[in-house]
N, C-alpha and C. Protein backbone atom coordinates (compact mmCIF):
# COMPACT_ATOMS: atom_id res chain seq x y z
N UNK A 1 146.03 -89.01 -42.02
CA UNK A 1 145.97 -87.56 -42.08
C UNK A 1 144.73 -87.13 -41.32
N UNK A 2 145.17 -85.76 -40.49
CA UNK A 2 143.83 -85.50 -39.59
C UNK A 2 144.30 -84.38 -38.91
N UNK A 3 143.17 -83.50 -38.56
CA UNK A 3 143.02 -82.29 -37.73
C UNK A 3 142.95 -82.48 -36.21
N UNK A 4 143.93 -82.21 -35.54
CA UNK A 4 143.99 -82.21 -34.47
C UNK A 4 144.00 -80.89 -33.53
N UNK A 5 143.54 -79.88 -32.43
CA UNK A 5 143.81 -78.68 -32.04
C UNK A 5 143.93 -77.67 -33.27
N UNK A 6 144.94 -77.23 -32.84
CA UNK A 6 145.82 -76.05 -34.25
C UNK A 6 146.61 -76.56 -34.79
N UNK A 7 146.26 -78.23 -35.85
CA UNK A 7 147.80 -79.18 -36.38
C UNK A 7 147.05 -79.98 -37.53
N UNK A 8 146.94 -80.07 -38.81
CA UNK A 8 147.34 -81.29 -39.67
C UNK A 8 148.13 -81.86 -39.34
N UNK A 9 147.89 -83.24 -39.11
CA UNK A 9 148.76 -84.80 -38.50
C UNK A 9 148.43 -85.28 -39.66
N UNK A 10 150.07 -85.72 -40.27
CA UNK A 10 150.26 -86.72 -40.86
C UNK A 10 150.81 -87.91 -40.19
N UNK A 11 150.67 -88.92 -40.57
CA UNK A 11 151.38 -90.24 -38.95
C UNK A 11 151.56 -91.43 -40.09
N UNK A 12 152.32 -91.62 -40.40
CA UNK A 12 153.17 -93.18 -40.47
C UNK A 12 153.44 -94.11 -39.52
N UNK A 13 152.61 -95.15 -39.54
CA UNK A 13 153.06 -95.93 -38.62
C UNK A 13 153.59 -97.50 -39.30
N UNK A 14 154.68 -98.24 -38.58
CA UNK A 14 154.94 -99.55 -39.56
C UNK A 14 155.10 -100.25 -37.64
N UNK A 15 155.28 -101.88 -38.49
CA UNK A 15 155.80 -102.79 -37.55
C UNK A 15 156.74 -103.17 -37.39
N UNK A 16 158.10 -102.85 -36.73
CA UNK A 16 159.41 -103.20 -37.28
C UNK A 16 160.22 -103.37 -36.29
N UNK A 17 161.58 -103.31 -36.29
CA UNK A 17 162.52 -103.53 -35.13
C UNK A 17 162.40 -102.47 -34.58
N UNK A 18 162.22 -102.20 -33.25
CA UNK A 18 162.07 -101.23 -32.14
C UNK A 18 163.50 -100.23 -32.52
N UNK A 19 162.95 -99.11 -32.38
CA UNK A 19 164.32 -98.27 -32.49
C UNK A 19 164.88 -97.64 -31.45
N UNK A 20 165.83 -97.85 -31.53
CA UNK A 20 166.63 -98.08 -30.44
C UNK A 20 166.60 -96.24 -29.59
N UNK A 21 167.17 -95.18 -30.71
CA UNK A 21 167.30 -93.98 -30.11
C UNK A 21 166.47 -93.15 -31.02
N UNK A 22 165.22 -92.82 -30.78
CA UNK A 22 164.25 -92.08 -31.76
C UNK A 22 164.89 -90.82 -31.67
N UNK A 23 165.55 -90.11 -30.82
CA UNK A 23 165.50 -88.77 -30.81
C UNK A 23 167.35 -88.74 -31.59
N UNK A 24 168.21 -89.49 -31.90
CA UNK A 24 168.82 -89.37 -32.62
C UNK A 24 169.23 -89.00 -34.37
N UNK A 25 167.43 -90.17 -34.58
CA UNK A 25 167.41 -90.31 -36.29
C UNK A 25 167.59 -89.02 -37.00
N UNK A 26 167.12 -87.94 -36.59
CA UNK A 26 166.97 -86.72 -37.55
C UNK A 26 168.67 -86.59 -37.41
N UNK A 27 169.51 -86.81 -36.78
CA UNK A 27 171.19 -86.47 -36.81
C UNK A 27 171.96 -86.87 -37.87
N UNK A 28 172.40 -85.89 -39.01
CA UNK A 28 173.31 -86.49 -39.93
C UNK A 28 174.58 -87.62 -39.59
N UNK A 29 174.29 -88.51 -40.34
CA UNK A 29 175.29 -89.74 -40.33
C UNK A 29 174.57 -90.93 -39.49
N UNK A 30 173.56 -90.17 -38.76
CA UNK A 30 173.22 -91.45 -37.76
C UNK A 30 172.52 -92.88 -38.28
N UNK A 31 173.03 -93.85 -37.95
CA UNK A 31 172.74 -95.15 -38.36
C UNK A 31 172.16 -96.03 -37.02
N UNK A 32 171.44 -96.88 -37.26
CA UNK A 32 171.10 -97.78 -35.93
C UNK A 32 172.00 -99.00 -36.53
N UNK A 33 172.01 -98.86 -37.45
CA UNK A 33 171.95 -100.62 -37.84
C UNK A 33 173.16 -100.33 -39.29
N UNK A 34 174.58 -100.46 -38.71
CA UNK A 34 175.66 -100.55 -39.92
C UNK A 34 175.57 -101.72 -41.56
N UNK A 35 174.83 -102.71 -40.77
CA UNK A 35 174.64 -103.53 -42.02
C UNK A 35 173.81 -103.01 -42.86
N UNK A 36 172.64 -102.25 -42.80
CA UNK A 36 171.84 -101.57 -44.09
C UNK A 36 172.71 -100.41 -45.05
N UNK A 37 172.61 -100.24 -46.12
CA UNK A 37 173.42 -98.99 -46.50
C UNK A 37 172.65 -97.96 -46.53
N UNK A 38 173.27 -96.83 -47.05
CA UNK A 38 173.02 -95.22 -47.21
C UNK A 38 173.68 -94.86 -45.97
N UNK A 39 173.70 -93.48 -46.32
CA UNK A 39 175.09 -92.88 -45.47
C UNK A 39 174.27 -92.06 -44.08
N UNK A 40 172.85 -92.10 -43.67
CA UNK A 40 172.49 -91.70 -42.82
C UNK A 40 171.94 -89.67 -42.74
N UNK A 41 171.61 -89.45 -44.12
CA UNK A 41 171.72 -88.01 -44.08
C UNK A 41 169.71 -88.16 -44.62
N UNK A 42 169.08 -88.76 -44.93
CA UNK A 42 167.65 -89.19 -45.19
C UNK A 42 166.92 -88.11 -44.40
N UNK A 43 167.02 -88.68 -43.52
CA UNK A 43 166.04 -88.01 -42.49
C UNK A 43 166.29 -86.92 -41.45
N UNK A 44 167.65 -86.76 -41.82
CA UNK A 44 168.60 -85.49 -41.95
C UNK A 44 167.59 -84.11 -42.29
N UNK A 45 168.00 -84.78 -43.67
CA UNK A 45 167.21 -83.79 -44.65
C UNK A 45 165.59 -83.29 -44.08
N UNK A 46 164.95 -84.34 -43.95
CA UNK A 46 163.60 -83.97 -43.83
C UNK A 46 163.19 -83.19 -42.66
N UNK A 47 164.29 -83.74 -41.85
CA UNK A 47 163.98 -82.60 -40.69
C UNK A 47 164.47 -81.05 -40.67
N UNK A 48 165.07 -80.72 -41.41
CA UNK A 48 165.70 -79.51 -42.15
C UNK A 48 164.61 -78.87 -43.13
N UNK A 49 163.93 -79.44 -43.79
CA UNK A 49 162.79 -79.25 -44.24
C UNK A 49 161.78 -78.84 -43.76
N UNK A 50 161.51 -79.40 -42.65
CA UNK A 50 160.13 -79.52 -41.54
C UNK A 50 160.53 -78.24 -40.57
N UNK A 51 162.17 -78.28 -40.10
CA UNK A 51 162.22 -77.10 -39.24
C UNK A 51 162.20 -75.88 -39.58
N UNK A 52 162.68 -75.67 -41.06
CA UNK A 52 162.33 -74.37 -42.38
C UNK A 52 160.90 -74.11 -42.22
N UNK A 53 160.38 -75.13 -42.71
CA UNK A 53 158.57 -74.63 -42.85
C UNK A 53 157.49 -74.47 -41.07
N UNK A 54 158.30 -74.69 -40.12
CA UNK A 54 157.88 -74.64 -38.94
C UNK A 54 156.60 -75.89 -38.44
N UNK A 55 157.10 -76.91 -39.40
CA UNK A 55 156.48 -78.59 -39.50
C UNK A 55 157.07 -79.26 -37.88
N UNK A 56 156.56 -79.66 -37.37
CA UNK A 56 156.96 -80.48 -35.78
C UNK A 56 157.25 -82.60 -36.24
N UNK A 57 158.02 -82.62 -35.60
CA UNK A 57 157.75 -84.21 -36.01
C UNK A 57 157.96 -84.91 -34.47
N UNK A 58 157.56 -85.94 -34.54
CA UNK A 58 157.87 -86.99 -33.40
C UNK A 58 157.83 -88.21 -33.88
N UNK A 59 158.72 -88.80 -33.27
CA UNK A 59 159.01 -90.23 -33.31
C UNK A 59 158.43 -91.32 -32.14
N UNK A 60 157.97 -92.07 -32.14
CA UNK A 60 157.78 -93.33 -31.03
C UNK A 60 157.45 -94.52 -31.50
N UNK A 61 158.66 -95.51 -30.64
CA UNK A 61 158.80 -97.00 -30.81
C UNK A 61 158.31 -97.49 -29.74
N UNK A 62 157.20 -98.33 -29.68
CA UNK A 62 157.34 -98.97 -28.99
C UNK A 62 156.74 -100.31 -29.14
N UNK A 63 156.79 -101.95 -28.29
CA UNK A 63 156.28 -102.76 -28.84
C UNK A 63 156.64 -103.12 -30.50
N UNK A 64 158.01 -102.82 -30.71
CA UNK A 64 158.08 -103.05 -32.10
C UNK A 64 157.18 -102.50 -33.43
N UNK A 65 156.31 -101.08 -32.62
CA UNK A 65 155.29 -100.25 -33.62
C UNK A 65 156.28 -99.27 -33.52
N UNK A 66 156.53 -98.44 -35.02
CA UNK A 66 157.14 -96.90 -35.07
C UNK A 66 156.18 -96.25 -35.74
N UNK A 67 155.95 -94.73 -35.18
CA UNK A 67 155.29 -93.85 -35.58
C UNK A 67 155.93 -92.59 -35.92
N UNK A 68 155.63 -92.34 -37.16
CA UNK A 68 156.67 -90.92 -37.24
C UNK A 68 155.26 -90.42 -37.76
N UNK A 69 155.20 -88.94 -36.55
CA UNK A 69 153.72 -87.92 -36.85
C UNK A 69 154.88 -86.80 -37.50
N UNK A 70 153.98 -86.28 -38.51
CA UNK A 70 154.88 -84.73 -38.85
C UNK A 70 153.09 -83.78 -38.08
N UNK A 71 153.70 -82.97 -37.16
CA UNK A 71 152.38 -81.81 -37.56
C UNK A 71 152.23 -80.69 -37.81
N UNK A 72 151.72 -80.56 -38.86
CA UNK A 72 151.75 -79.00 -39.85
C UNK A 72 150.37 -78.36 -38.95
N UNK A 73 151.19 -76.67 -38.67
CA UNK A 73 150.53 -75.76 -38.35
C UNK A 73 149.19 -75.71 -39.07
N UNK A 74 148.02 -75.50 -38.94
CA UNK A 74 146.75 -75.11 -39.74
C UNK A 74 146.59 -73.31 -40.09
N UNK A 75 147.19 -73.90 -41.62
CA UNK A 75 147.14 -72.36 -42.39
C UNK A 75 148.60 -72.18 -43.20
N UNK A 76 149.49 -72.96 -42.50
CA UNK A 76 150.82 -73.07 -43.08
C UNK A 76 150.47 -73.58 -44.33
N UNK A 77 151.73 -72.81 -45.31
CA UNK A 77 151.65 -72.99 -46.35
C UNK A 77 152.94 -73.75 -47.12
């Protein structure tokens, strides 16, 4: 968590299998990988959330690192 410009950054980062289409995940139903379950609506949601409250997110894989930043406006409530 951190102040960046005009943004609270929150940033998750893990080490994992490279993802394949970052700019897909927020798409209901979307799956990379059929063998895990849940029906693909997760992160659906959160981006429905984030685009309500005027929250920004980005995704980037690379090197098998994923980063999901959300950044909240400074002052948003």
């Amino acid at each position: 968590l951190f102040e960046k410009s005009n943004y609270i950054i929150m940033e998750f980062e893990n080490v994992g299998k490279e993802i394949k289409e970052p700019n897909m995940l927020f798409e209901r139903f979307y799956r990379e990988d059929n063998a895990r379950g849940g029906f693909g609506l997760g992160l659906n949601i959160v981006s429905q959330i984030c685009r309500k409250n005027g929250y920004q997110i980005e995704v980037t894989s690379e090197n098998n690192c994923n980063i999901f930043r959300y950044k909240l406006p400074k002052g948003a409530s």
